[in-house]
PDB file of N, CA and C in Angstrom:
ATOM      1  N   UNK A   1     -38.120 -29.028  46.457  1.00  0.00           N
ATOM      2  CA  UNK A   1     -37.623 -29.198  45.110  1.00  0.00           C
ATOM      3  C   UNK A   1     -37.011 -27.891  44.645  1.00  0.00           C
ATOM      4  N   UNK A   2     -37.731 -27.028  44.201  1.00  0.00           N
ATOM      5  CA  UNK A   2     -37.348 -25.321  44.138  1.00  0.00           C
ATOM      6  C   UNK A   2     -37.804 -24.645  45.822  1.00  0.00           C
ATOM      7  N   UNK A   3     -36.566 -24.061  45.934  1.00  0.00           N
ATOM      8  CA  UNK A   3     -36.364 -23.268  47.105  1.00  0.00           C
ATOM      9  C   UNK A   3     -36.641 -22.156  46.752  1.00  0.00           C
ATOM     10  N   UNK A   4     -37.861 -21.805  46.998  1.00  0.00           N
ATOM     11  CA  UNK A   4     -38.825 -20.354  46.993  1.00  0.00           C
ATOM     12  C   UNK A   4     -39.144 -20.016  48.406  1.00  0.00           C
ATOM     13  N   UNK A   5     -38.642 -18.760  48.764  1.00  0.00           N
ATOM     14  CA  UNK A   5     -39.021 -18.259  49.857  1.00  0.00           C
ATOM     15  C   UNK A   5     -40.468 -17.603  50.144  1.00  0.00           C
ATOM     16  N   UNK A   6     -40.829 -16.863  51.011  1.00  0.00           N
ATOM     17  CA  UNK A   6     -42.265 -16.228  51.038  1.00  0.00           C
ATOM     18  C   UNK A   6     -41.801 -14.730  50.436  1.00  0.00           C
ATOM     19  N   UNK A   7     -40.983 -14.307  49.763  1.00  0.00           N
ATOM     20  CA  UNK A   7     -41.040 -12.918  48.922  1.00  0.00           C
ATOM     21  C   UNK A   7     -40.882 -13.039  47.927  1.00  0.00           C
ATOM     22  N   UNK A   8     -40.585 -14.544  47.111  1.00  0.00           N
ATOM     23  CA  UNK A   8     -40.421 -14.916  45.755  1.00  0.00           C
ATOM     24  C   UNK A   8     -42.284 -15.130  45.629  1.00  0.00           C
ATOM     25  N   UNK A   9     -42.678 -15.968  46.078  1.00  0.00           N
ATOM     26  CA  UNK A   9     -43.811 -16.466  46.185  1.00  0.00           C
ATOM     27  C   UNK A   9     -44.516 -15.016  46.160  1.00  0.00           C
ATOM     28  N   UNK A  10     -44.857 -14.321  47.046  1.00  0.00           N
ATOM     29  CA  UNK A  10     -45.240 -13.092  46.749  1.00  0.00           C
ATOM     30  C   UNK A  10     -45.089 -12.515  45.378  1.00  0.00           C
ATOM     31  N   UNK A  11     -43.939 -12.291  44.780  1.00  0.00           N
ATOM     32  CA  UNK A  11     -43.436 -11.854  43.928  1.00  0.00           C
ATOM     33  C   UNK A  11     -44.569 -12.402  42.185  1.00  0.00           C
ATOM     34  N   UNK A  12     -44.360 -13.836  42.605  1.00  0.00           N
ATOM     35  CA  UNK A  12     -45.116 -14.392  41.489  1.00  0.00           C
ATOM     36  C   UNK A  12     -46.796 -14.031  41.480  1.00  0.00           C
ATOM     37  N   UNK A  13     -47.227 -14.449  42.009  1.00  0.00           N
ATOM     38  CA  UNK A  13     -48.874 -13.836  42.793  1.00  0.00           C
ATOM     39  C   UNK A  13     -49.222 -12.671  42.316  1.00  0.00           C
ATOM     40  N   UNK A  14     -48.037 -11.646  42.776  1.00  0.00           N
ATOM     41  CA  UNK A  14     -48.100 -10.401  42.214  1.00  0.00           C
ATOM     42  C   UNK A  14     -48.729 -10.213  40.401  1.00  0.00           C
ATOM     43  N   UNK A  15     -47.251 -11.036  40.219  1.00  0.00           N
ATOM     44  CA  UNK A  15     -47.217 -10.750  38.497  1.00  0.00           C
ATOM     45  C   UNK A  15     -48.104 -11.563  37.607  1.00  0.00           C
ATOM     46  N   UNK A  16     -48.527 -12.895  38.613  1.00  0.00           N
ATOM     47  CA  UNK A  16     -49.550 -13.730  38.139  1.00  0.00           C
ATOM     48  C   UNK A  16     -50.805 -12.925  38.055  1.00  0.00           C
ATOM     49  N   UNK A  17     -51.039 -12.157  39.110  1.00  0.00           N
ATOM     50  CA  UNK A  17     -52.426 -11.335  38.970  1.00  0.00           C
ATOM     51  C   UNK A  17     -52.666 -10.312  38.122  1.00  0.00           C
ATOM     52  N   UNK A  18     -51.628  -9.980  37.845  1.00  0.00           N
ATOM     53  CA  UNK A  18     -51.270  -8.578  36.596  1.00  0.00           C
ATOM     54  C   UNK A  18     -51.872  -9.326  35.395  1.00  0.00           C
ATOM     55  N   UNK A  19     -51.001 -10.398  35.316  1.00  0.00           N
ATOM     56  CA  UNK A  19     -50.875 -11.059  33.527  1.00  0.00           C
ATOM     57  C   UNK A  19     -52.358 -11.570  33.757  1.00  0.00           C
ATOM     58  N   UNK A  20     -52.519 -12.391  34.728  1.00  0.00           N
ATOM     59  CA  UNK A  20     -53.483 -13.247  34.586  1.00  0.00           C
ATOM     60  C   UNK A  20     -54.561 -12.676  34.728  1.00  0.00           C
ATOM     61  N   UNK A  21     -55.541 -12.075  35.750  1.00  0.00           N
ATOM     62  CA  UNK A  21     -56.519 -11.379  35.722  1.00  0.00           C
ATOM     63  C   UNK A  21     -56.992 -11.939  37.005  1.00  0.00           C
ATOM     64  N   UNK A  22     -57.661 -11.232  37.949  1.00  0.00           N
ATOM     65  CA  UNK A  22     -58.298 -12.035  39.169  1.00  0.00           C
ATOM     66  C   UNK A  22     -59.408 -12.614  38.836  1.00  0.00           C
ATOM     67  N   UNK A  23     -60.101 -13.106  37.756  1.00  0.00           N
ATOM     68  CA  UNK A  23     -61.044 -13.730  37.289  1.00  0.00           C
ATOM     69  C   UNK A  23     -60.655 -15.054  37.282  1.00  0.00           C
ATOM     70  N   UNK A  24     -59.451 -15.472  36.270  1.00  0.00           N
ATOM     71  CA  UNK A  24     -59.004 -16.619  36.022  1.00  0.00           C
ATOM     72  C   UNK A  24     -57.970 -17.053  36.863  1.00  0.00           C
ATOM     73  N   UNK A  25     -57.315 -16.148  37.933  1.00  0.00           N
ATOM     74  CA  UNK A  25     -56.394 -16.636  38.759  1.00  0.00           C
ATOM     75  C   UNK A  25     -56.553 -17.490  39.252  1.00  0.00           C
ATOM     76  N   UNK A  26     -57.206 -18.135  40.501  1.00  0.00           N
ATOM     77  CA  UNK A  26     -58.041 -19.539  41.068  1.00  0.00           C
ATOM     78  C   UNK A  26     -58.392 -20.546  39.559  1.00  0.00           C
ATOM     79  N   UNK A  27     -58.299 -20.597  38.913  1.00  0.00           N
ATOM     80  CA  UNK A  27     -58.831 -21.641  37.977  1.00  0.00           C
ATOM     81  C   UNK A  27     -57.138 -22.322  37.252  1.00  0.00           C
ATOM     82  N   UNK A  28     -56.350 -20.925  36.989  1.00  0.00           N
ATOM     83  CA  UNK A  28     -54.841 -21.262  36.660  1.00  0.00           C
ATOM     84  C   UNK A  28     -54.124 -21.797  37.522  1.00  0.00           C
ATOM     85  N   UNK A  29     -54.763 -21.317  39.205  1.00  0.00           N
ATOM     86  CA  UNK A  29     -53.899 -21.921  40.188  1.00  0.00           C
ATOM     87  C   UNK A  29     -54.175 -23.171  40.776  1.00  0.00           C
ATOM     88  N   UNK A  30     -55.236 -23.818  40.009  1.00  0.00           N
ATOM     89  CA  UNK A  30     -55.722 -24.787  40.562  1.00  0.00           C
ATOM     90  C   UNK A  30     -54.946 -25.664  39.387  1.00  0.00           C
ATOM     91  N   UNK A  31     -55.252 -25.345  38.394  1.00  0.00           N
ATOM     92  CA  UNK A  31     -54.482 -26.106  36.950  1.00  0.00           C
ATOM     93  C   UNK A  31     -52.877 -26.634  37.353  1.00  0.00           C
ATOM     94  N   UNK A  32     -52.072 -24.873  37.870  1.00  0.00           N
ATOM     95  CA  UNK A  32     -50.675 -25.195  38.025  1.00  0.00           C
ATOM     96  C   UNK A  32     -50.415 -26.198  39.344  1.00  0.00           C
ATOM     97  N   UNK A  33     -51.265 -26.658  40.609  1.00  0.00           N
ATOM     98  CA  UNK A  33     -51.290 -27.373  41.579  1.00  0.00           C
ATOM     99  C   UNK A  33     -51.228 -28.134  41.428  1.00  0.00           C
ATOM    100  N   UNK A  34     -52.106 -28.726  40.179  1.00  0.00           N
ATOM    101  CA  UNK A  34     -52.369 -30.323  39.801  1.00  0.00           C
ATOM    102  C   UNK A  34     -51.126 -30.266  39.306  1.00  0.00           C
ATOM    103  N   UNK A  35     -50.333 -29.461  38.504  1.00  0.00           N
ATOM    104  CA  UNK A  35     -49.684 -30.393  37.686  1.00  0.00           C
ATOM    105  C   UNK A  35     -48.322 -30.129  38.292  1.00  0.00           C
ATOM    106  N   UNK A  36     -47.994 -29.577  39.419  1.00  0.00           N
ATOM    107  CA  UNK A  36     -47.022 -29.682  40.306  1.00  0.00           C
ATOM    108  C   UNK A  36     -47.062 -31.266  40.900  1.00  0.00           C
ATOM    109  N   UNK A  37     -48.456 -31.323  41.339  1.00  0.00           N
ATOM    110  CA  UNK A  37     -48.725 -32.622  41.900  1.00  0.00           C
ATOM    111  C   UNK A  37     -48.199 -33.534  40.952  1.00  0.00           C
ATOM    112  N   UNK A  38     -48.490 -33.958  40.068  1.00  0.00           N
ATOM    113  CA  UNK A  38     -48.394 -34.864  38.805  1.00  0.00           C
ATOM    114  C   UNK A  38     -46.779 -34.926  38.799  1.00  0.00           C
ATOM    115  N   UNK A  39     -45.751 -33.723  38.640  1.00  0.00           N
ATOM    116  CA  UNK A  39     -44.865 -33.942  38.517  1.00  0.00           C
ATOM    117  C   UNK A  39     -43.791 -34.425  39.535  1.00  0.00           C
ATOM    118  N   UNK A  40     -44.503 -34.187  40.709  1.00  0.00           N
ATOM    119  CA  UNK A  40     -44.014 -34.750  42.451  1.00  0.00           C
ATOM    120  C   UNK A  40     -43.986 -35.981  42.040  1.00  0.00           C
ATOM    121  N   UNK A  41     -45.466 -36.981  41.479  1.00  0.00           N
ATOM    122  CA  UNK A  41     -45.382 -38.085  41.902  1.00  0.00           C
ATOM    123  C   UNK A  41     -44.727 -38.777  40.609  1.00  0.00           C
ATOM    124  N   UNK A  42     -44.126 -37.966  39.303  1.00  0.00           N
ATOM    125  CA  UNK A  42     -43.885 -38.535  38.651  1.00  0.00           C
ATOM    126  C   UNK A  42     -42.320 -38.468  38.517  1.00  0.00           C
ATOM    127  N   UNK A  43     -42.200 -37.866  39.510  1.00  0.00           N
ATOM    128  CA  UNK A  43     -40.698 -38.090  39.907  1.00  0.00           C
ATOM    129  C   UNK A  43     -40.607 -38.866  41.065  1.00  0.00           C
ATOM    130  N   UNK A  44     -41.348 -39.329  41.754  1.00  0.00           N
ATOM    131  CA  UNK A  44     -41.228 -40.077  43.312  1.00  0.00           C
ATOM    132  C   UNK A  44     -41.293 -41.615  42.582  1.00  0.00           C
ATOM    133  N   UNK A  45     -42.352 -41.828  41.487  1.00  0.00           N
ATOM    134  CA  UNK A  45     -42.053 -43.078  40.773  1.00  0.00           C
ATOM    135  C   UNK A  45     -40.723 -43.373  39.911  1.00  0.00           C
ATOM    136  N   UNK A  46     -39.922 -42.514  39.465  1.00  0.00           N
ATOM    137  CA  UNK A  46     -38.870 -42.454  38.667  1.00  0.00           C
ATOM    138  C   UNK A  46     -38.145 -43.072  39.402  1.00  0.00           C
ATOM    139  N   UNK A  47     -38.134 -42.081  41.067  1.00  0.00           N
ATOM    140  CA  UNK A  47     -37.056 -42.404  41.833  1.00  0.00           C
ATOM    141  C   UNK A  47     -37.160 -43.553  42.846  1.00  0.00           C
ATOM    142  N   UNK A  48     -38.221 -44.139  42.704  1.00  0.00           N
ATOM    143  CA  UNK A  48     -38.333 -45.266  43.100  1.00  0.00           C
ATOM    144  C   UNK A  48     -38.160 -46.855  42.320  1.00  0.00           C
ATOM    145  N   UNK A  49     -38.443 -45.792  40.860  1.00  0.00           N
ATOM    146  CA  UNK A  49     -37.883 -47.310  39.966  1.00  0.00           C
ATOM    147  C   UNK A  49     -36.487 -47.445  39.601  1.00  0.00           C
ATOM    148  N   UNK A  50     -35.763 -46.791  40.084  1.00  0.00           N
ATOM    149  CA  UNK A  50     -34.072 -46.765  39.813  1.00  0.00           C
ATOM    150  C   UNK A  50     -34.126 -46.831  40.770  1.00  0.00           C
ATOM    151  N   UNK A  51     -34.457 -47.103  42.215  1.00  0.00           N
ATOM    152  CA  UNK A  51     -33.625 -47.112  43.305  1.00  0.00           C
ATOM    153  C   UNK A  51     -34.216 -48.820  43.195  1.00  0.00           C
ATOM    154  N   UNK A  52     -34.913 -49.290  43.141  1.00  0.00           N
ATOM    155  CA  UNK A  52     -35.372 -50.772  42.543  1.00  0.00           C
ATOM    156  C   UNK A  52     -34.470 -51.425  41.944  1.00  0.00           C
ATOM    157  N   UNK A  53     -34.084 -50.704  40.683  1.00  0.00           N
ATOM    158  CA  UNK A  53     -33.342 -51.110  39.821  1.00  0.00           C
ATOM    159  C   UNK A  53     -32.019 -51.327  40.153  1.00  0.00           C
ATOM    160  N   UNK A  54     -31.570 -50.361  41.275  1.00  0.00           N
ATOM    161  CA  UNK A  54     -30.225 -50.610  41.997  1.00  0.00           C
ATOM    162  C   UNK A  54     -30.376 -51.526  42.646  1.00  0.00           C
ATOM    163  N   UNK A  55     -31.180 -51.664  43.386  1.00  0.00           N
ATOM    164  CA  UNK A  55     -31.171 -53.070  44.553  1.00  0.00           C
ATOM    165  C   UNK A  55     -31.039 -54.138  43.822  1.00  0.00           C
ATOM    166  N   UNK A  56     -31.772 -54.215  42.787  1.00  0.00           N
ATOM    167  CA  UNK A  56     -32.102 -55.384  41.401  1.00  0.00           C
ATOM    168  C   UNK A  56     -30.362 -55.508  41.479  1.00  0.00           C
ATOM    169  N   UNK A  57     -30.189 -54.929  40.884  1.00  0.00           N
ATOM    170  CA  UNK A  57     -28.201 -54.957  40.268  1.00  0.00           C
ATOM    171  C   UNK A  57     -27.196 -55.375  40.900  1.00  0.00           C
ATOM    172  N   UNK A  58     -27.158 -54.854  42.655  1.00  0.00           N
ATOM    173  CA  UNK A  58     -26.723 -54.685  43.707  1.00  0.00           C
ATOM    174  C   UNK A  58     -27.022 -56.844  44.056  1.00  0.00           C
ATOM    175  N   UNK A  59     -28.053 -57.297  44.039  1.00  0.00           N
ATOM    176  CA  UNK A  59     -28.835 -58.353  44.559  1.00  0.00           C
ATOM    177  C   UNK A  59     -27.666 -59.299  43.311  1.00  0.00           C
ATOM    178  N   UNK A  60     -28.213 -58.931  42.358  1.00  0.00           N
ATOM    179  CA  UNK A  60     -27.142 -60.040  41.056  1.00  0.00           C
ATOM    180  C   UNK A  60     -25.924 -60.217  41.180  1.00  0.00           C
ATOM    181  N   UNK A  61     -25.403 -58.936  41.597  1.00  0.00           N
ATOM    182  CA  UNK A  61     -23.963 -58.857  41.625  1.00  0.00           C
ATOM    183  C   UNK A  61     -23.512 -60.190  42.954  1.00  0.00           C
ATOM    184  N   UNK A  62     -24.460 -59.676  43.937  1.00  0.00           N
ATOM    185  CA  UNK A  62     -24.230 -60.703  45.386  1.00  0.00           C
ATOM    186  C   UNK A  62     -24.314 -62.204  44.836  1.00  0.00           C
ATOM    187  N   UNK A  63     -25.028 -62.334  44.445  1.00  0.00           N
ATOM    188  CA  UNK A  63     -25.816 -63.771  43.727  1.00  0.00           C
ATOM    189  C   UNK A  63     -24.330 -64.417  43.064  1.00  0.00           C
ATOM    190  N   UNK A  64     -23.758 -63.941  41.858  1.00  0.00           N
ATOM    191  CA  UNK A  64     -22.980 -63.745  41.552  1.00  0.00           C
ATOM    192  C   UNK A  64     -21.375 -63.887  42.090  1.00  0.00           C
ATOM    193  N   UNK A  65     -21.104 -63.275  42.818  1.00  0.00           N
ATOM    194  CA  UNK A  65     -20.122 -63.251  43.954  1.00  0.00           C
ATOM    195  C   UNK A  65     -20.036 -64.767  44.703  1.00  0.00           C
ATOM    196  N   UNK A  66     -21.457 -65.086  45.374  1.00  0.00           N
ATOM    197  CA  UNK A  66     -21.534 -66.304  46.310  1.00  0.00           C
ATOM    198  C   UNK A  66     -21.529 -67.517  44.989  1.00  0.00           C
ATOM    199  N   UNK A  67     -21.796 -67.325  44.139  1.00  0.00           N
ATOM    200  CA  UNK A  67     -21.728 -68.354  42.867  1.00  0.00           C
ATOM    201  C   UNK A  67     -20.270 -68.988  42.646  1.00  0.00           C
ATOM    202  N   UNK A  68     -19.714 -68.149  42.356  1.00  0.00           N
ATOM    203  CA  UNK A  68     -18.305 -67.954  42.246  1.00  0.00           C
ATOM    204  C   UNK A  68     -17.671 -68.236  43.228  1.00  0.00           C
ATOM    205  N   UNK A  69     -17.834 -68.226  44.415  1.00  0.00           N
ATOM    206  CA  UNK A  69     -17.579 -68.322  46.044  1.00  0.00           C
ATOM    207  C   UNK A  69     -17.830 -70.077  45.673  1.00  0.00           C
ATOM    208  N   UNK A  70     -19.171 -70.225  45.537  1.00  0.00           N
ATOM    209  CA  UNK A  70     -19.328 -72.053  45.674  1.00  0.00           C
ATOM    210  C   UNK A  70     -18.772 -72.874  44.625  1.00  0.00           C
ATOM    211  N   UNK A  71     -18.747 -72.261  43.213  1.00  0.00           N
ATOM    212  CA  UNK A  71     -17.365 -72.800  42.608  1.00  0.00           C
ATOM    213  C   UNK A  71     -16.195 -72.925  43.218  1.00  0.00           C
ATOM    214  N   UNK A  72     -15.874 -72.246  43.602  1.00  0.00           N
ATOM    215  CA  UNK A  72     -14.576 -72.237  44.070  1.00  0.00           C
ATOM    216  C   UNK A  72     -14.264 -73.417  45.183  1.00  0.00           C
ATOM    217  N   UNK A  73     -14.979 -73.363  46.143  1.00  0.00           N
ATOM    218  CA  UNK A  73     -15.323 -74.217  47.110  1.00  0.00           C
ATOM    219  C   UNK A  73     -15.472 -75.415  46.695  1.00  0.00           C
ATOM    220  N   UNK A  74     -16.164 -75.627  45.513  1.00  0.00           N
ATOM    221  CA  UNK A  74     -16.492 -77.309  44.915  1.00  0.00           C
ATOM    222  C   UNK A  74     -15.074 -77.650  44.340  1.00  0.00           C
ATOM    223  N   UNK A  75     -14.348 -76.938  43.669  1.00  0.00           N
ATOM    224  CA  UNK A  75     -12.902 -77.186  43.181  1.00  0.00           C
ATOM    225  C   UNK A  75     -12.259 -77.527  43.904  1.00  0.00           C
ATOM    226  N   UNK A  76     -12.166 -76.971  45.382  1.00  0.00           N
ATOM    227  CA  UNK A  76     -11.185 -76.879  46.559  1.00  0.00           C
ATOM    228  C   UNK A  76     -11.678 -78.313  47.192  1.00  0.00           C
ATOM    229  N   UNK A  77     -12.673 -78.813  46.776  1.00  0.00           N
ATOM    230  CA  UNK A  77     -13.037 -79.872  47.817  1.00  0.00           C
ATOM    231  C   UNK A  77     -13.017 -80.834  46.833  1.00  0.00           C
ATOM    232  N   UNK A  78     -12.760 -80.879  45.275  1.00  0.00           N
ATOM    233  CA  UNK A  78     -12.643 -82.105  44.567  1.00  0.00           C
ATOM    234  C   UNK A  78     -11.072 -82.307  44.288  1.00  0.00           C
ATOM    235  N   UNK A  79     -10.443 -80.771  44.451  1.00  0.00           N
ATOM    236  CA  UNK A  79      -8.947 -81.278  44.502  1.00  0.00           C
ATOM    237  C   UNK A  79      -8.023 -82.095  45.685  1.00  0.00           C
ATOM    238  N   UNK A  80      -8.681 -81.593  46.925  1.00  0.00           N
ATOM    239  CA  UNK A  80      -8.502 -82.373  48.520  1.00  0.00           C
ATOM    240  C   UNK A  80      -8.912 -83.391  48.587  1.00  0.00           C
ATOM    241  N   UNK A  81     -10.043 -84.401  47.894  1.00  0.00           N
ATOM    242  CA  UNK A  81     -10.472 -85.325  47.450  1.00  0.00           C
ATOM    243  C   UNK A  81      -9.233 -85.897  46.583  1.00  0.00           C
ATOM    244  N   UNK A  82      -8.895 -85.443  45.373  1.00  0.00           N
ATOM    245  CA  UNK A  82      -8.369 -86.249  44.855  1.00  0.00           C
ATOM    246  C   UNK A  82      -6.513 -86.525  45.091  1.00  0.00           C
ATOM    247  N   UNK A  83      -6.347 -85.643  46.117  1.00  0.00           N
ATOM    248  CA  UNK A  83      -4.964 -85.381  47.069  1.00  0.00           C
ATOM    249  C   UNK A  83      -4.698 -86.472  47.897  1.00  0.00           C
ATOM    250  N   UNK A  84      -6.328 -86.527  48.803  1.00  0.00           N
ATOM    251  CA  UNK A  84      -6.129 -87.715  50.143  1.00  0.00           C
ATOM    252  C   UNK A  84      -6.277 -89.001  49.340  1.00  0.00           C
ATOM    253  N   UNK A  85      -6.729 -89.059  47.972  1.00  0.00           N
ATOM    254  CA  UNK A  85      -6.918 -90.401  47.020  1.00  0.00           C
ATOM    255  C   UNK A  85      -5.312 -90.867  46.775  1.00  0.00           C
ATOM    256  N   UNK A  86      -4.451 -89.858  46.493  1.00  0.00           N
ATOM    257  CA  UNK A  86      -3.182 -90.208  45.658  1.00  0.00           C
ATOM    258  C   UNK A  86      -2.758 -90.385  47.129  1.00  0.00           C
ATOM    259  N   UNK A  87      -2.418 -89.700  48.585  1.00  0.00           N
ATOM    260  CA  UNK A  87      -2.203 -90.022  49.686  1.00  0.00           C
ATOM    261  C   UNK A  87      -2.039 -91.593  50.299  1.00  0.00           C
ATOM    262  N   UNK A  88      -3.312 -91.564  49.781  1.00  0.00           N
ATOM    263  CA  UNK A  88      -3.766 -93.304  50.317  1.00  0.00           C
ATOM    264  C   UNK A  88      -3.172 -94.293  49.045  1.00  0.00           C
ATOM    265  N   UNK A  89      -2.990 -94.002  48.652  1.00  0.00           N
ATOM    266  CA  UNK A  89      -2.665 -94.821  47.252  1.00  0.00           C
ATOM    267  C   UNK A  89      -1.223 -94.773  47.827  1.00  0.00           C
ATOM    268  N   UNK A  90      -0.409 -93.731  47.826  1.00  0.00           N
ATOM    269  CA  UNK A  90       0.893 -93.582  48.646  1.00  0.00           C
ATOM    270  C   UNK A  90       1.259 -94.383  49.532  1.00  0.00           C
ATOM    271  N   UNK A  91       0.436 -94.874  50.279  1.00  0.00           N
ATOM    272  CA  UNK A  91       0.655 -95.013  51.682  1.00  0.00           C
ATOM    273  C   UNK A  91       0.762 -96.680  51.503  1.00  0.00           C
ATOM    274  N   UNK A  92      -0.043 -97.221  50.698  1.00  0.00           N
ATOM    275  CA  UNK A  92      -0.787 -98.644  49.986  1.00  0.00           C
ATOM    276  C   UNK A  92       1.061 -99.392  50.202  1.00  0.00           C
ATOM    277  N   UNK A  93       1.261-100.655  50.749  1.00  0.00           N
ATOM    278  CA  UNK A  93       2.483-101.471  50.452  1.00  0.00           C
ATOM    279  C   UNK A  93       2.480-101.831  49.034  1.00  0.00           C
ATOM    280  N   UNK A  94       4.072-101.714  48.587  1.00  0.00           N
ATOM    281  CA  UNK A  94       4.057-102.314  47.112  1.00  0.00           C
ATOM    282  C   UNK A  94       4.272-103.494  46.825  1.00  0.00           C
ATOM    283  N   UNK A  95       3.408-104.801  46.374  1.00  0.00           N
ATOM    284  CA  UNK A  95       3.561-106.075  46.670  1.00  0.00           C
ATOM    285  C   UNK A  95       5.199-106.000  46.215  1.00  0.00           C
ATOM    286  N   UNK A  96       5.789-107.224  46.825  1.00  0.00           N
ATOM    287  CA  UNK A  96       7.141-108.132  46.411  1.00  0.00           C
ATOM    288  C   UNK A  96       6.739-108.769  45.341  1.00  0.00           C
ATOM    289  N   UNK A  97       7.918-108.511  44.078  1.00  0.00           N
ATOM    290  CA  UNK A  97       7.860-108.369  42.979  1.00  0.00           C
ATOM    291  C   UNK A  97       9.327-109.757  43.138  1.00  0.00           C
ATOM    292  N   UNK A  98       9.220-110.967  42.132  1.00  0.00           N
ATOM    293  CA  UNK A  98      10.175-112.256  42.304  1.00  0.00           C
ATOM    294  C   UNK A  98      12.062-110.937  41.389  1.00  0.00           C
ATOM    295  N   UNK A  99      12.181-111.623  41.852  1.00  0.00           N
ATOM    296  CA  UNK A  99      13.679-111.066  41.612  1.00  0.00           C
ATOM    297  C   UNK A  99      13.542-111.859  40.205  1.00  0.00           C
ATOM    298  N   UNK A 100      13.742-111.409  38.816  1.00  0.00           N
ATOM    299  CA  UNK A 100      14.066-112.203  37.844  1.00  0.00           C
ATOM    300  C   UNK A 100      15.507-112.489  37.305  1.00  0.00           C
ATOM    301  N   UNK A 101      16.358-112.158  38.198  1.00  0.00           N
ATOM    302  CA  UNK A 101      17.896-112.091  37.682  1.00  0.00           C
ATOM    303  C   UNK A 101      18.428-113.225  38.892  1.00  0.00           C
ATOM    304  N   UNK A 102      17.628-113.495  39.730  1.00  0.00           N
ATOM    305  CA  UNK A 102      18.320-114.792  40.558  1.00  0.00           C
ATOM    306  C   UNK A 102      17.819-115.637  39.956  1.00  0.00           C
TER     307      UNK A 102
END
């Protein structure tokens, strides 16, 4: 997360022991551990509920897409339907109709 080398780290230790006192050092460093910890996992849940949330979004959008896909498809197959209807209707002989002028 923070890129601390082993002479930064040193560095702090140092100044932690100055300010802090070697009495209370182990008790602060146990305090600041936990709550490193705490903030690891409270970013590993963050980043696991937005990467959720993408898949979530990502999943609708698909859903969505193929929806639209099978509309389309039901149109295409009620207009070819009603094509081979007028076809056949086309095709149908037109009865003989009496000549009314003879």
């Amino acid at each position: 997360m923070f890129d601390v080398g082993f002479s930064e780290m040193f560095m702090i230790l140092v100044i932690a022991l100055i300010v802090i006192g070697p009495e209370r050092l182990p008790a602060v460093a146990k305090k600041v551990g936990k709550f490193i910890g705490k903030a690891k996992r409270s970013f590993e849940n963050i980043k696991r509920e937005v990467q959720s949330e993408l898949e979530t979004e990502e999943l609708n959008k698909r859903l969505a897409e193929n929806n639209i896909l099978q509309d389309t498809k039901d149109v295409v197959s009620e207009i070819s339907d009603e094509l081979k209807n007028i076809a056949k209707k086309g095709n149908e002989k037109i009865p003989e109709t009496k000549d009314l002028n003879s």
